[in-house]
Protein backbone atom coordinates (compact mmCIF):
# COMPACT_ATOMS: atom_id res chain seq x y z
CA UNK A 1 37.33 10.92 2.65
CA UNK A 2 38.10 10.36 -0.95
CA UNK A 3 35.35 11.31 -3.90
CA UNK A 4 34.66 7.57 -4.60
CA UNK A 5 34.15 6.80 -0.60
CA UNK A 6 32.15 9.69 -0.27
CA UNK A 7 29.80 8.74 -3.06
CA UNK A 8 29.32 5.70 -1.44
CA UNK A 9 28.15 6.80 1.65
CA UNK A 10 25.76 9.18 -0.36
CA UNK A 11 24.01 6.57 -2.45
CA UNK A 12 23.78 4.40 0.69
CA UNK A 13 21.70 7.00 2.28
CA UNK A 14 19.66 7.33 -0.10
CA UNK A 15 18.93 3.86 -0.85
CA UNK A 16 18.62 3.31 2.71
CA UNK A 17 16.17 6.53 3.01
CA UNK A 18 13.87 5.37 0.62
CA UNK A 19 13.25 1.79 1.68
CA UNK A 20 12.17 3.48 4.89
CA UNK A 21 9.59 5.62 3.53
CA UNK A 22 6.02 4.70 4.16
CA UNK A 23 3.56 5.06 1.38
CA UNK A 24 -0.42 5.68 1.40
CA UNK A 25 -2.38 3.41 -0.75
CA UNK A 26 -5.22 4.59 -2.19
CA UNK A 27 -8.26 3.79 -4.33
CA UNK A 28 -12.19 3.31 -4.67
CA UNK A 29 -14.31 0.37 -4.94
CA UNK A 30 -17.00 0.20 -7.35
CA UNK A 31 -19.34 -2.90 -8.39
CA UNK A 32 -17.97 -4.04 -11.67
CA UNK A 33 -21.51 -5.02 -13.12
CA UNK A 34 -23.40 -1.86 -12.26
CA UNK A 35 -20.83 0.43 -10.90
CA UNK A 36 -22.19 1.31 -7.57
CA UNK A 37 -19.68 2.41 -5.31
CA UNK A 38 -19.28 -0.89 -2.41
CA UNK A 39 -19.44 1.59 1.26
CA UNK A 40 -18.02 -0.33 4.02
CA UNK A 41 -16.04 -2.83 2.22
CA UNK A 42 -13.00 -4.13 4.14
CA UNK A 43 -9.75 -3.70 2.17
CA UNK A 44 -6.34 -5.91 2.84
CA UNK A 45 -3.00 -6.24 1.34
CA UNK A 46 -0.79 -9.15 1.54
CA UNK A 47 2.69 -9.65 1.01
CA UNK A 48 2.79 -11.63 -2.39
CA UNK A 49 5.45 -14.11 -0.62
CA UNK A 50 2.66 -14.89 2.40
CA UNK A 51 -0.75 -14.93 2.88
CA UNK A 52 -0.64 -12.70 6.33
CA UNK A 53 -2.33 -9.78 6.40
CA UNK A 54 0.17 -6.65 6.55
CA UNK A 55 -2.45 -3.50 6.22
CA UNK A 56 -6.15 -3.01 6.17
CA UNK A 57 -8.92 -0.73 6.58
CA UNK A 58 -12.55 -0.16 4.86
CA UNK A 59 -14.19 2.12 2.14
CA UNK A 60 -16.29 5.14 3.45
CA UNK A 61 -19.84 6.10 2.31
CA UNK A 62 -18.02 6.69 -1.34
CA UNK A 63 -16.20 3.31 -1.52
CA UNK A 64 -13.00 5.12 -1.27
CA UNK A 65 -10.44 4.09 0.86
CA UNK A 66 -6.84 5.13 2.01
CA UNK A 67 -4.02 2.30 3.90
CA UNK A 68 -1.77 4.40 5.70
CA UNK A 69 2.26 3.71 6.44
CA UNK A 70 2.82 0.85 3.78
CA UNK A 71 6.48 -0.29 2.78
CA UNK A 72 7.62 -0.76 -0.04
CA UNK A 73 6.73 -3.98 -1.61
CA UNK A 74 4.96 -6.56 -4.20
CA UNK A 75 1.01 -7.15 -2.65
CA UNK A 76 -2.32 -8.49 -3.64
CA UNK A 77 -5.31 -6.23 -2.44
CA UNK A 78 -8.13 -8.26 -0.91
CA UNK A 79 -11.89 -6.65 -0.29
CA UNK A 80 -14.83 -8.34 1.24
CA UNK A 81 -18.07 -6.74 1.20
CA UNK A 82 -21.77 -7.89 2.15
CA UNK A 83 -24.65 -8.03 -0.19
């Protein structure tokens, strides 16, 4: 295998590697007029191209939350709370 060929196959890899990496998102969720952290909120991404629902969970007793095993992408983070 020549240097150029071999190259090749190494980039390849690597691109290939990293589009099948999952990622964590993470964050918190506060109330933007008083700042109270929003417990039990449901949190959903979206692909920006659709409206379906790809990954979800919901904030914990400190509004922070964590979406596990998300690809690599463009998406709009949804949250729904009560009260």
């Amino acid at each position: 295998m020549d240097e150029l060929t071999y190259l090749l196959v190494c980039i390849f890899w690597c691109i290939s590697t990293l589009q099948a990496q999952d990622y964590t998102v993470s964050g918190a969720l506060a109330d933007s007029t008083n700042l109270k952290t929003l417990p039990g909120a449901t949190i959903s991404l979206t692909k920006n191209e659709d409206t379906i629902f790809k990954y979800y969970g919901t904030t914990d007793h400190n509004g922070d939350f964590k979406l596990f095993k998300a690809k690599l992408g463009n998406y709009s983070l949804w949250k729904k709370s009560c009260g």
